[in-house]
Protein backbone atom coordinates (compact mmCIF):
# COMPACT_ATOMS: atom_id res chain seq x y z
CA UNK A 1 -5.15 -152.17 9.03
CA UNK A 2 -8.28 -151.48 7.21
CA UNK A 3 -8.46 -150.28 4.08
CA UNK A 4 -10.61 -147.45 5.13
CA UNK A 5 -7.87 -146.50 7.95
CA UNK A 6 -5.32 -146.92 4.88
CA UNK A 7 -7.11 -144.75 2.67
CA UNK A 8 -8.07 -142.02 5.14
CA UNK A 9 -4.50 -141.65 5.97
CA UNK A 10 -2.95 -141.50 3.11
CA UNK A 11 -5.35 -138.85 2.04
CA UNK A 12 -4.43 -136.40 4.51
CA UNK A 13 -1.00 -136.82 3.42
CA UNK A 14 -2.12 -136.02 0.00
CA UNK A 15 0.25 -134.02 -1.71
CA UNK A 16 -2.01 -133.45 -5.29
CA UNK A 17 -2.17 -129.75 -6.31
CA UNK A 18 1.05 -128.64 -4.43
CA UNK A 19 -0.53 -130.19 -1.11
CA UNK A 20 -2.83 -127.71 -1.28
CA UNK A 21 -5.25 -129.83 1.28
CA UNK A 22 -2.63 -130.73 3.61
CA UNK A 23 -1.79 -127.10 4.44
CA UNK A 24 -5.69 -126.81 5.05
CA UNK A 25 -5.41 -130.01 7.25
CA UNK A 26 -2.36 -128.77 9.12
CA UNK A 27 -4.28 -125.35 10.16
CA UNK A 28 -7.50 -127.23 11.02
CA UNK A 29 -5.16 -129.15 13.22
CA UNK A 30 -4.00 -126.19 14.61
CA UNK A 31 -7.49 -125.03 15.17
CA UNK A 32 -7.99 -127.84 17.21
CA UNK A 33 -4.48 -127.43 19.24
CA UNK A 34 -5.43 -123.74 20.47
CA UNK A 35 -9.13 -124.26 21.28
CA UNK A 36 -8.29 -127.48 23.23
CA UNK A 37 -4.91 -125.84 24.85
CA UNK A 38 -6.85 -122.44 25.43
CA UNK A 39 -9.69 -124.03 27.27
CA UNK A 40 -7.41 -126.55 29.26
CA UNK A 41 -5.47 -123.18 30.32
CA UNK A 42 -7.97 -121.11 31.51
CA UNK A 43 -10.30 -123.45 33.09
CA UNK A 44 -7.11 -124.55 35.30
CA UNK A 45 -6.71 -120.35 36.14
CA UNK A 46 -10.49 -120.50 36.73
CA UNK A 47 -10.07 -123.68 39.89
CA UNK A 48 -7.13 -121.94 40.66
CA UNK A 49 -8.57 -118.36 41.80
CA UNK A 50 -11.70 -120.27 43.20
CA UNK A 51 -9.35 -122.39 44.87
CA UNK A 52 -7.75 -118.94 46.23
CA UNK A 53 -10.48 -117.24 47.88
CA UNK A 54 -12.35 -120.54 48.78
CA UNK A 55 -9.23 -121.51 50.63
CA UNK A 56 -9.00 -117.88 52.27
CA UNK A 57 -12.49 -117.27 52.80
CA UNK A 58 -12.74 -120.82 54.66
CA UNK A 59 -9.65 -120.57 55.96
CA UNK A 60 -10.22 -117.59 58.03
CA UNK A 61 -13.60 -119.19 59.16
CA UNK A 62 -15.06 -122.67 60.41
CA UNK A 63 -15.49 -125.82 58.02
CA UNK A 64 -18.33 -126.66 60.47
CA UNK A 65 -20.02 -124.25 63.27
CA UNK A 66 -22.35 -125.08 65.82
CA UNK A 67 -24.64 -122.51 67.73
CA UNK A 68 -27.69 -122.43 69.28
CA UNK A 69 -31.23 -120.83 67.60
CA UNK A 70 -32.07 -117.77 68.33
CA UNK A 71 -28.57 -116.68 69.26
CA UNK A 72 -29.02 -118.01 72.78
CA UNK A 73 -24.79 -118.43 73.93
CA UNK A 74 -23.88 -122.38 74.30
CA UNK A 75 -23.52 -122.38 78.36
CA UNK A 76 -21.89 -125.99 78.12
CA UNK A 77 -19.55 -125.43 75.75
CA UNK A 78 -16.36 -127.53 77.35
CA UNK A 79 -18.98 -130.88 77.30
CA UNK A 80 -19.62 -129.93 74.03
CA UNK A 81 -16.19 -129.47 72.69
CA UNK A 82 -15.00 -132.77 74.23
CA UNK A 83 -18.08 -134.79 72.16
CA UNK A 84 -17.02 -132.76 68.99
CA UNK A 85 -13.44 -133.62 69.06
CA UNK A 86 -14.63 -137.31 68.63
CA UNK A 87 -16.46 -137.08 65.50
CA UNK A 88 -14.19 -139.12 62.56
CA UNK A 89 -12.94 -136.19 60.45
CA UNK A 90 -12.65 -133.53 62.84
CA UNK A 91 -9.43 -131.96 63.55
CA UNK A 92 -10.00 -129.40 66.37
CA UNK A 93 -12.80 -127.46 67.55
CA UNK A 94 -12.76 -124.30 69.50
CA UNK A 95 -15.23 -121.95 71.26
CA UNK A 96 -15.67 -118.62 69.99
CA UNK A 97 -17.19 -115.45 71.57
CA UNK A 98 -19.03 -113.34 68.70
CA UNK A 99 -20.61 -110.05 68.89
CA UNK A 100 -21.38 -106.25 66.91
CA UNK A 101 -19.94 -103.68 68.58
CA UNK A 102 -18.63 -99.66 68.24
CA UNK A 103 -14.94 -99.37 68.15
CA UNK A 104 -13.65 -95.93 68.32
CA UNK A 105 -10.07 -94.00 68.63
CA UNK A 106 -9.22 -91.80 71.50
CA UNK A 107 -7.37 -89.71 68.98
CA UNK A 108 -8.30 -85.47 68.83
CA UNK A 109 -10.59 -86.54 65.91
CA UNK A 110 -12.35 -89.60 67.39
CA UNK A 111 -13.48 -91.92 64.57
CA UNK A 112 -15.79 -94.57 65.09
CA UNK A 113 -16.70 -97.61 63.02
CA UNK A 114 -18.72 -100.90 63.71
CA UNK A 115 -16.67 -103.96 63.74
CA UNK A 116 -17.56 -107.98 64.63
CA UNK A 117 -15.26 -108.85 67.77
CA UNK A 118 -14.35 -112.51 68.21
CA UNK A 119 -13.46 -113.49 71.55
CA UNK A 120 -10.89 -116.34 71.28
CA UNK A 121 -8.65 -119.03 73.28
CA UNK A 122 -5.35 -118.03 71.42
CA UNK A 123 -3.86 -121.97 72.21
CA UNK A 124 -6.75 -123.80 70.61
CA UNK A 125 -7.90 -121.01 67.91
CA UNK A 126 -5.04 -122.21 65.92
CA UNK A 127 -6.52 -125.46 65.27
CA UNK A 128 -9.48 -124.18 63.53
CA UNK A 129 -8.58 -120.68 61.86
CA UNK A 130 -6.09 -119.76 59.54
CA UNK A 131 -5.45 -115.76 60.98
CA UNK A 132 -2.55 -116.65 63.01
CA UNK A 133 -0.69 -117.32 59.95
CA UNK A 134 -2.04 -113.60 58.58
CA UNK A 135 -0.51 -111.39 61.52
CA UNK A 136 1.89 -108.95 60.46
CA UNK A 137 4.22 -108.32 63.16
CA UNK A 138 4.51 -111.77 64.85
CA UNK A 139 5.91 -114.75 62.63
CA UNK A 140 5.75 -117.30 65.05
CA UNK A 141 1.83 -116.35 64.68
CA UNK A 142 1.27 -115.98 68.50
CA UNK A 143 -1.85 -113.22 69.76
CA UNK A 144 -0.71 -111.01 72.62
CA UNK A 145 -3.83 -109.97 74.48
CA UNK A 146 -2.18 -109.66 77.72
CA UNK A 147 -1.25 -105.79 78.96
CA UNK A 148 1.74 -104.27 77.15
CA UNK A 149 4.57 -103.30 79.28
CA UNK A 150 3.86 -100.12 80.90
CA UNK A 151 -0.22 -100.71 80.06
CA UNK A 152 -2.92 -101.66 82.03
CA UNK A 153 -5.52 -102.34 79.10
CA UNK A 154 -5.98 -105.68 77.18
CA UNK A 155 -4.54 -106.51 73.73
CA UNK A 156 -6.97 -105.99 70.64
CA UNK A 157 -5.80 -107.45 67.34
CA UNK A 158 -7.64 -105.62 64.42
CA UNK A 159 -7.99 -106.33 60.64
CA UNK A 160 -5.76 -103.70 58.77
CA UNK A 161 -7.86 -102.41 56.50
CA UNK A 162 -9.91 -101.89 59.64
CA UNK A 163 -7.24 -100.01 61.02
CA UNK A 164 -6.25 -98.14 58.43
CA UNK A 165 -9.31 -96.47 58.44
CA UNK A 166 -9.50 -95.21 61.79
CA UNK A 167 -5.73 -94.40 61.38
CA UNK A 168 -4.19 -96.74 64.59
CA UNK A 169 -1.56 -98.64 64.50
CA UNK A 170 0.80 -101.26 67.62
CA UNK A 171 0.46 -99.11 70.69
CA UNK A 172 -2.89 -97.64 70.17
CA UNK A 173 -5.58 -97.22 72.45
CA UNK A 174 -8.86 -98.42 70.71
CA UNK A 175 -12.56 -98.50 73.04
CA UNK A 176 -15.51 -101.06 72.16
CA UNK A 177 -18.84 -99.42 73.24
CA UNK A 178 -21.29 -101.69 74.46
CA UNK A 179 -24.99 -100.56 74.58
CA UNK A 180 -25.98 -103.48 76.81
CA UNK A 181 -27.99 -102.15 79.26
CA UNK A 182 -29.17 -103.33 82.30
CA UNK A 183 -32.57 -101.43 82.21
CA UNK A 184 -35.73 -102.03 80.66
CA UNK A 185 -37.18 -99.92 77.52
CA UNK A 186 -38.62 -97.23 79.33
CA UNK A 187 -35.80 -96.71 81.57
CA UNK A 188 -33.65 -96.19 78.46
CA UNK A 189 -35.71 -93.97 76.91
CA UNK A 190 -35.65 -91.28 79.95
CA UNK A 191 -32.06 -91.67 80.89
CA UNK A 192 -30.84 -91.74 77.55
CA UNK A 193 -28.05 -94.79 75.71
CA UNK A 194 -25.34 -94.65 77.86
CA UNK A 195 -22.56 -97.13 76.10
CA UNK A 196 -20.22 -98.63 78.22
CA UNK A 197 -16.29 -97.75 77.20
CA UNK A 198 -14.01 -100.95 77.11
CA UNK A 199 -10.00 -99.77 76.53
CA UNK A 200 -7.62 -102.29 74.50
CA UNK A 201 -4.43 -101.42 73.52
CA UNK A 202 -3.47 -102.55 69.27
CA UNK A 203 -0.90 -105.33 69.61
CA UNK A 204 -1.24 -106.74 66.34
CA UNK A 205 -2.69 -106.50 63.01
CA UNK A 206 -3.42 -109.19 60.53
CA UNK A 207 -4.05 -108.87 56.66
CA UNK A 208 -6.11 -112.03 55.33
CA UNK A 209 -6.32 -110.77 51.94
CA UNK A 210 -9.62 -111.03 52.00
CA UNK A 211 -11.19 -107.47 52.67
CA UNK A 212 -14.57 -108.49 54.10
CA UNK A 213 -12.33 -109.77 57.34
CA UNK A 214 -9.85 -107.39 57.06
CA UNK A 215 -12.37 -104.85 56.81
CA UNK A 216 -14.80 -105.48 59.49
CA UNK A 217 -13.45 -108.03 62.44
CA UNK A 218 -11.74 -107.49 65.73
CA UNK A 219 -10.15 -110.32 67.83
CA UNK A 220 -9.53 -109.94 71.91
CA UNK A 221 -9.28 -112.87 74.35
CA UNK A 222 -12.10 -115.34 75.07
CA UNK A 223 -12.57 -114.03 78.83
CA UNK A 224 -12.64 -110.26 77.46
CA UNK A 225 -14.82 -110.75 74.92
CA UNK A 226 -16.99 -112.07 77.88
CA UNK A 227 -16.76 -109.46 79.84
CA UNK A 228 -17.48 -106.98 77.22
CA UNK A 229 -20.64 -108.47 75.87
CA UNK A 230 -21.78 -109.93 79.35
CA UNK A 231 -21.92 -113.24 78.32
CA UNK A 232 -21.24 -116.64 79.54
CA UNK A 233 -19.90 -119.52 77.90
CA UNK A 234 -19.71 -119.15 74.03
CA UNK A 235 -21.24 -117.95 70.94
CA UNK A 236 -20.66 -120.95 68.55
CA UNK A 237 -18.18 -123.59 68.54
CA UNK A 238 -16.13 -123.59 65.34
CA UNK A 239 -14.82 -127.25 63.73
CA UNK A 240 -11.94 -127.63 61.42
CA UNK A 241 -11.60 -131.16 59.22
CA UNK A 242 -9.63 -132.20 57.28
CA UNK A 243 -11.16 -132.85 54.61
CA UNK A 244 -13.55 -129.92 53.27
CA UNK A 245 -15.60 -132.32 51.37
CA UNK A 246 -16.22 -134.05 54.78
CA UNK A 247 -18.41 -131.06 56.15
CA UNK A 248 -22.00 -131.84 54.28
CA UNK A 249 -21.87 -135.27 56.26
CA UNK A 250 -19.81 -134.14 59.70
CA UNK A 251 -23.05 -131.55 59.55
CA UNK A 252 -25.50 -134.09 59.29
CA UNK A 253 -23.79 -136.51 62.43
CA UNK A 254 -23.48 -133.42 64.38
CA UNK A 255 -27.07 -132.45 64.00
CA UNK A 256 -28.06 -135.81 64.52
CA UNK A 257 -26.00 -136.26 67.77
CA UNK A 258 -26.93 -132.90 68.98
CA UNK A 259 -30.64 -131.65 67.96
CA UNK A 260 -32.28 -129.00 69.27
CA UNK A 261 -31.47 -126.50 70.60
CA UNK A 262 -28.30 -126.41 68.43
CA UNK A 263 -27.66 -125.46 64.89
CA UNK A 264 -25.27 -126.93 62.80
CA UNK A 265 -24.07 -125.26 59.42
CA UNK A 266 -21.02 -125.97 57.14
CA UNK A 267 -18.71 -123.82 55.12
CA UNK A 268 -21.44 -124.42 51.82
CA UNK A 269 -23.94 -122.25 53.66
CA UNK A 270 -21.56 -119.54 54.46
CA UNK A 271 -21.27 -118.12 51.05
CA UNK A 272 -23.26 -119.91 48.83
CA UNK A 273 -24.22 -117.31 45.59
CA UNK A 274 -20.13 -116.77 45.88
CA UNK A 275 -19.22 -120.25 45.09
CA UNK A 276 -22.22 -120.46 42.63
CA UNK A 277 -20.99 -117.53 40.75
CA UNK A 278 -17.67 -119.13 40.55
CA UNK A 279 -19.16 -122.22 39.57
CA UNK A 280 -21.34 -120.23 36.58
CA UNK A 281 -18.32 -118.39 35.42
CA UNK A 282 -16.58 -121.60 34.84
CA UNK A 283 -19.36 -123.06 32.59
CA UNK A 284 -19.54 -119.81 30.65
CA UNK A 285 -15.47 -119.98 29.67
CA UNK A 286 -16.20 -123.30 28.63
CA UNK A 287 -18.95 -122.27 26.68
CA UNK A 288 -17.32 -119.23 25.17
CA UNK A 289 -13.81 -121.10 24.27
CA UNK A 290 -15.48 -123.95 22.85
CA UNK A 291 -16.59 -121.87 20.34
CA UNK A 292 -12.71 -122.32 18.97
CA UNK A 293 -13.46 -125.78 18.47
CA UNK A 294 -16.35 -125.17 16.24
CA UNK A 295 -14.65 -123.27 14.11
CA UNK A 296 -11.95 -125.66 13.62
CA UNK A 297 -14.57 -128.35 12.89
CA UNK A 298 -16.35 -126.10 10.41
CA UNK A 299 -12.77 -125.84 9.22
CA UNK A 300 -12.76 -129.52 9.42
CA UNK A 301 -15.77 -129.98 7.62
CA UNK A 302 -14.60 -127.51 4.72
CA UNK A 303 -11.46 -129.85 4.22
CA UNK A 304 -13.32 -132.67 3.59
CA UNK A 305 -15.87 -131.46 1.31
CA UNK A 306 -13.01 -130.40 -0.95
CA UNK A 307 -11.48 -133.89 -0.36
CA UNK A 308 -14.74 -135.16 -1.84
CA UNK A 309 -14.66 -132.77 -4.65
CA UNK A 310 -10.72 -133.67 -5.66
CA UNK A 311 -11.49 -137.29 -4.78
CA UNK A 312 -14.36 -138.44 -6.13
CA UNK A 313 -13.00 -139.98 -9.74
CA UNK A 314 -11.31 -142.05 -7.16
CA UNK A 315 -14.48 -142.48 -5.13
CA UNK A 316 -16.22 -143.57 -7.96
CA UNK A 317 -13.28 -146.04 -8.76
CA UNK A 318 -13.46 -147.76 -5.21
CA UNK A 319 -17.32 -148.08 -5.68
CA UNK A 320 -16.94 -149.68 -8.94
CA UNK A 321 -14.13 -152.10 -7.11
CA UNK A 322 -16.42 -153.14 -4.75
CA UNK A 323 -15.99 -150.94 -2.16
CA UNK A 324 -19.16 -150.65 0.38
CA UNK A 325 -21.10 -147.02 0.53
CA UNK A 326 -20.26 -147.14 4.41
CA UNK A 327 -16.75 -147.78 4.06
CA UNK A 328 -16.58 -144.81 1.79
CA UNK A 329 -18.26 -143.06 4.02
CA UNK A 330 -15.51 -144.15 6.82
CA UNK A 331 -13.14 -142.90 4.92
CA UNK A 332 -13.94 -138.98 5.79
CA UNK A 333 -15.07 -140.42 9.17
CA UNK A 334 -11.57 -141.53 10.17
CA UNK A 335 -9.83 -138.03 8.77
CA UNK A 336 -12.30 -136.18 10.67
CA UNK A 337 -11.58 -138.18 13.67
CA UNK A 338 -7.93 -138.18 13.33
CA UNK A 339 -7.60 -134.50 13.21
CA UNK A 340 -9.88 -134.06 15.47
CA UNK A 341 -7.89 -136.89 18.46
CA UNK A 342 -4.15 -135.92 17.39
CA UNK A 343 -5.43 -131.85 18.07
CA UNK A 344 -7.29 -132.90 21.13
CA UNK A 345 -4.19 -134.77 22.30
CA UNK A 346 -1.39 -132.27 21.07
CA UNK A 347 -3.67 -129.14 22.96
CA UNK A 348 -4.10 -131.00 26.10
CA UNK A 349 -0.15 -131.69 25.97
CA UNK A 350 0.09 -128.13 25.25
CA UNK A 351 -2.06 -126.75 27.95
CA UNK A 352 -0.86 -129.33 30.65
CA UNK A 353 3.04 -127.92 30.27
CA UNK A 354 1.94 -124.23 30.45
CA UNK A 355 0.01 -124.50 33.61
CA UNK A 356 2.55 -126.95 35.27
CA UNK A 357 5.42 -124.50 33.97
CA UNK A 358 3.35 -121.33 35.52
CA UNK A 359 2.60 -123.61 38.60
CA UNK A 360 6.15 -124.72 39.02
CA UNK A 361 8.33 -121.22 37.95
CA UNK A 362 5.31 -118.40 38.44
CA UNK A 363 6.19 -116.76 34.91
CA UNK A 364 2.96 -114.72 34.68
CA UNK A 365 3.01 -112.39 37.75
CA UNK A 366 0.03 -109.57 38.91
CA UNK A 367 -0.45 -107.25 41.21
CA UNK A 368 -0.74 -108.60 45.16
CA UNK A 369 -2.21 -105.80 46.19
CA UNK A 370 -5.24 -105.44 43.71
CA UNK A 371 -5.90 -109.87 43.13
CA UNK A 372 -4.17 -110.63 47.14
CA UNK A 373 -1.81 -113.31 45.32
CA UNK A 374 1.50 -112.36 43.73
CA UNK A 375 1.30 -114.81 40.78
CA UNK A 376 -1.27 -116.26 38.63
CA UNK A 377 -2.84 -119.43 39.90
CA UNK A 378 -3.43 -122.69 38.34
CA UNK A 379 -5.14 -125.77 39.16
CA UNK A 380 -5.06 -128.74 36.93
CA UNK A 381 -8.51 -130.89 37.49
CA UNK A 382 -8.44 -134.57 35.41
CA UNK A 383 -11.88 -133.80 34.94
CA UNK A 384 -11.76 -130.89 32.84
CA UNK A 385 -8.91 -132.28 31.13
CA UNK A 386 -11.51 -135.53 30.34
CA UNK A 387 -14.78 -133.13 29.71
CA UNK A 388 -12.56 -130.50 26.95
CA UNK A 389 -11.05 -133.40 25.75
CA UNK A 390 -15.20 -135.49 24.95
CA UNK A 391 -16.48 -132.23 23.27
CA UNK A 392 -13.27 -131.46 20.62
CA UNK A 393 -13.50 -135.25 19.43
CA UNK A 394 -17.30 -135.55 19.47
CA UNK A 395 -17.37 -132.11 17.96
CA UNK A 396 -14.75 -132.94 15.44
CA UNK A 397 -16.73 -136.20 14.58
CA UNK A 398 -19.64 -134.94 14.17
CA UNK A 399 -17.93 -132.25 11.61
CA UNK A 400 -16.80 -135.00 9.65
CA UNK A 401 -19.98 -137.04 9.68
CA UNK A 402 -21.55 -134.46 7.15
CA UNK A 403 -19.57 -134.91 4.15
CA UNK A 404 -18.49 -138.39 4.81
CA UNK A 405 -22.39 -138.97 4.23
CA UNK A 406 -21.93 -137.47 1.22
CA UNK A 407 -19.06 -138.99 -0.13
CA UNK A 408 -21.17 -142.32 0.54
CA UNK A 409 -24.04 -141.41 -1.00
CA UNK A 410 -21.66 -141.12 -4.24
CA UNK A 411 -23.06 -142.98 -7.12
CA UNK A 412 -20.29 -144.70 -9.16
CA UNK A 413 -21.20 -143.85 -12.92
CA UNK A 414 -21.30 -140.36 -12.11
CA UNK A 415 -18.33 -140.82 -9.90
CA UNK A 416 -16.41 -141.67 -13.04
CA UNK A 417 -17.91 -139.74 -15.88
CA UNK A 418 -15.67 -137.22 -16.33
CA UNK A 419 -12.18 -138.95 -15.73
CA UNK A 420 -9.62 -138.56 -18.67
């Protein structure tokens, strides 16, 4: 061991003037331990609700979707399917229906609302959507479009906060109004809009969580959806991976393969000033709990300063032994850096236990019905652990490197002058 490293320790140990500057040492320690733990905790909170709504928003829709420009419908769409379910990395791919309709109620106060229907082949949606898991009243997660008993309509599935709204519920008879007309402009304008009335009967609802689905979508069966918007083939043709990371380059093969006239986009486009926000409000809790840190290091630097003040007969005694200005210097280096690694270390402990306790047991609970999860979640990255972890030591180093500069620049006559 050097005799810097010697020194250094046994000078945070010090116990001169009732061990007055280890109690200062133990709560710059401390400092350390709750900006380190604090920032591990709530950056892991931080992935976790990302994680959350990135999982439900992307969940609900395609990792990868392909559709023609101009919203021209994809007339092959079985060839293309088959060609899609060979790319490496994709796990199923389905064809989907899309349009903007009218829905309204056949109740004594008719309410009407716009909604996006999705026209869907209930054996392969499964592969590339996560709503079957959200229906509410079937757990094997199966859509019923066919007539109910004693019904000659179609089955409509409908997001609940959709029908909440217009007050419907299983059993309901719901109408999409379709303005497509078969006329040209002028004809319209004489005759007048006369929407076409499609009846479905409510079989199920589903509740994502995620109110800008359960708010505004529709689902009814592939063929239905057909007939109702008078179209052939499909809308798009959503992809699931299985790997999300996977969907920037699946994108770029698919595009490649395809060209024009289709369009290829990936779950990044979809929502991208969401998942920059998220990504923003992540580097501002880092910025605003590292400010902990700095305070402990200021607290850091204020130890050793007074180190230097109580220490400097004995300073002035190592210079006049020999000892180099640098390894004097090293001295306060090595204190700064040892509070500044053992804090580090013992927050990082600290913060990895709480959020693998809350993971594990689900201590801190809130309200489902306000955040759509029961219990607050946490996800531990090894790179935030590695990036809080750089910027206490450096920060704690660099606190250090002030008065260790000055307890080198120390001359050794003066050093000495005044011991008894």
């Amino acid at each position: 061991m050097s005799y810097e490293l010697f020194i250094a320790r046994r000078y945070l140990k010090s116990k001169q003037r009732s061990g007055f500057l280890s109690v200062i040492s133990f709560i710059a320690v401390g400092g350390v331990i709750l900006g380190v733990a604090a920032l591990v905790i709530m950056l892991s909170v931080t992935n976790g609700f990302s994680g959350e709504v990135k999982n439900r928003l992307i969940g609900m829709n395609a990792h990868v979707s392909i559709s023609r420009y101009h919203g021209a419908p994809i007339e092959r769409a079985d060839t293309l399917l088959s060609h899609v379910v060979g790319v490496p990395g994709v796990l199923g791919a389905a064809p989907i229906v899309e349009g903007k309709l009218i829905i309204a109620t056949d109740h004594e106060t008719t309410a009407t609302d716009g909604v996006i229907l999705w026209g869907i082949d209930p054996l392969t949606f499964a592969d590339i959507s996560d709503l079957p898991d959200h229906l509410q009243y079937d757990a094997d997660g199966q859509f019923h479009f066919d007539p109910p008993q004693g019904e000659q309509y179609p089955g409509i599935v409908v997001g609940a906060s959709l029908a909440n709204r217009l007050r419907i519920g299983i059993g309901d008879r719901v109408y999409l109004l379709s303005l497509l007309q078969e006329k040209s402009l002028e004809e319209m304008l004489m005759d007048g809009l006369r929407p076409k009335l499609h009846p479905f009967i409510v079989t199920d609802l589903f509740a994502s969580g995620m109110y800008y689905y359960d708010d505004t979508y529709a689902v009814i069966a592939l063929d239905d959806a057909r007939r109702v918007l008078a179209m052939e083939g499909a809308s798009s043709i959503h992809v699931r991976l299985g790997d999300l990371d996977d969907a920037t380059d699946v994108r770029y093969r698919l595009d490649s393969d395809l060209g024009y006239p289709y369009l290829v986009s990936d779950w990044t486009q979809q929502f991208p000033e969401l998942f920059h926000w998220m990504e923003l409000e992540k580097i501002v809790i880092f910025t605003a709990l590292s400010l902990i840190i700095v305070v402990a290091a200021f607290n850091i630097m204020s130890i050793l300063t007074m180190s230097i003040l109580i220490k400097t007969p004995e300073i002035g005694i190592l210079r006049a032994m020999g000892a180099r200005a640098k390894g004097i210097g090293r001295v306060f280096v090595f204190q700064g850096l040892f509070i500044g690694v053992f804090g580090t270390a013992l927050g990082c402990l600290i913060g990895l236990a709480v959020c693998v306790v809350q993971d594990r047991f689900q201590i801190v609970t809130i309200p489902s019905d306000i955040y759509i999860i029961s219990s607050l979640p946490v996800d531990m990255q090894p790179l935030d652990f590695l990036a809080v972890s750089t910027m206490s030591v450096i920060v704690c180093l660099l606190a250090a490197t002030i008065p260790a500069r000055r307890a080198a620049s120390l001359e050794p006559v003066e050093a000495i002058r005044y011991i008894m």
